[in-house]
Protein backbone atom coordinates (compact mmCIF):
# COMPACT_ATOMS: atom_id res chain seq x y z
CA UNK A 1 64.42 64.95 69.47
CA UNK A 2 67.49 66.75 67.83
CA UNK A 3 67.94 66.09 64.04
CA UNK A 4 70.69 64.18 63.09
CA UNK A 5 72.66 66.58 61.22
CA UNK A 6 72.37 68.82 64.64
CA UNK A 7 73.44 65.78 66.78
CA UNK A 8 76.09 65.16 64.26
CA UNK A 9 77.56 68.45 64.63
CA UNK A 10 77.40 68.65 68.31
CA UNK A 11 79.18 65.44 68.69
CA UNK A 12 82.11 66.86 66.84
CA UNK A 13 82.58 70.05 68.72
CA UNK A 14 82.59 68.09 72.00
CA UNK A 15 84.97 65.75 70.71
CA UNK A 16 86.68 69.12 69.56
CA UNK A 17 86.36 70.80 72.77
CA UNK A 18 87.90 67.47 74.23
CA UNK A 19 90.97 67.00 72.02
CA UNK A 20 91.80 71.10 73.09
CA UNK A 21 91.59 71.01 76.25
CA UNK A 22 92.88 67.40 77.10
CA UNK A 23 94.29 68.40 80.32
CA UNK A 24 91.31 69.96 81.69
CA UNK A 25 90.01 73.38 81.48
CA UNK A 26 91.46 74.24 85.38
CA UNK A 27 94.47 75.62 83.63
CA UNK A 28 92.90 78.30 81.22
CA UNK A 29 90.11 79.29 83.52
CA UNK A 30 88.42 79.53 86.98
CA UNK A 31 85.50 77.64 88.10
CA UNK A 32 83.21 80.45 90.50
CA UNK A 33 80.87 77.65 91.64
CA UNK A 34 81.42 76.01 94.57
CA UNK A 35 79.64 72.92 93.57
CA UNK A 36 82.16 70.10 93.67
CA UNK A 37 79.97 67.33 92.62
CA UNK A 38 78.93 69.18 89.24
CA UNK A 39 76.26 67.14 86.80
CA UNK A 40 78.48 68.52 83.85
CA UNK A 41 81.52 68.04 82.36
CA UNK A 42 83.70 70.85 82.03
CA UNK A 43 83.78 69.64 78.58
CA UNK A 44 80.55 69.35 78.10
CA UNK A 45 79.76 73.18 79.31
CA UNK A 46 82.54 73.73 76.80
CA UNK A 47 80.22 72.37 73.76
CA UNK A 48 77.07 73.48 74.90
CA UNK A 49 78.19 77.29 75.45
């Protein structure tokens, strides 16, 4: 279990990472997967990386 502070903070970057890249990451990078049924968010690779 992730201490509240931790979940706290991780919440607000993805919300960061959302509210940046609103339009979708496709535009500032290149996926090199050719999984097109990912279990991830772009966003969410965003805020864990």
């Amino acid at each position: 279990m992730i201490p509240k502070d931790k979940e706290n903070k991780l919440i607000e970057i993805y919300f960061y990472v959302c509210k940046k890249f609103e339009k979708g990451l496709n535009i500032y990078c290149e996926r090199f997967s050719n999984n097109d049924e990912p279990e991830f968010t772009d966003q969410e690779i965003m805020t864990l990386y």
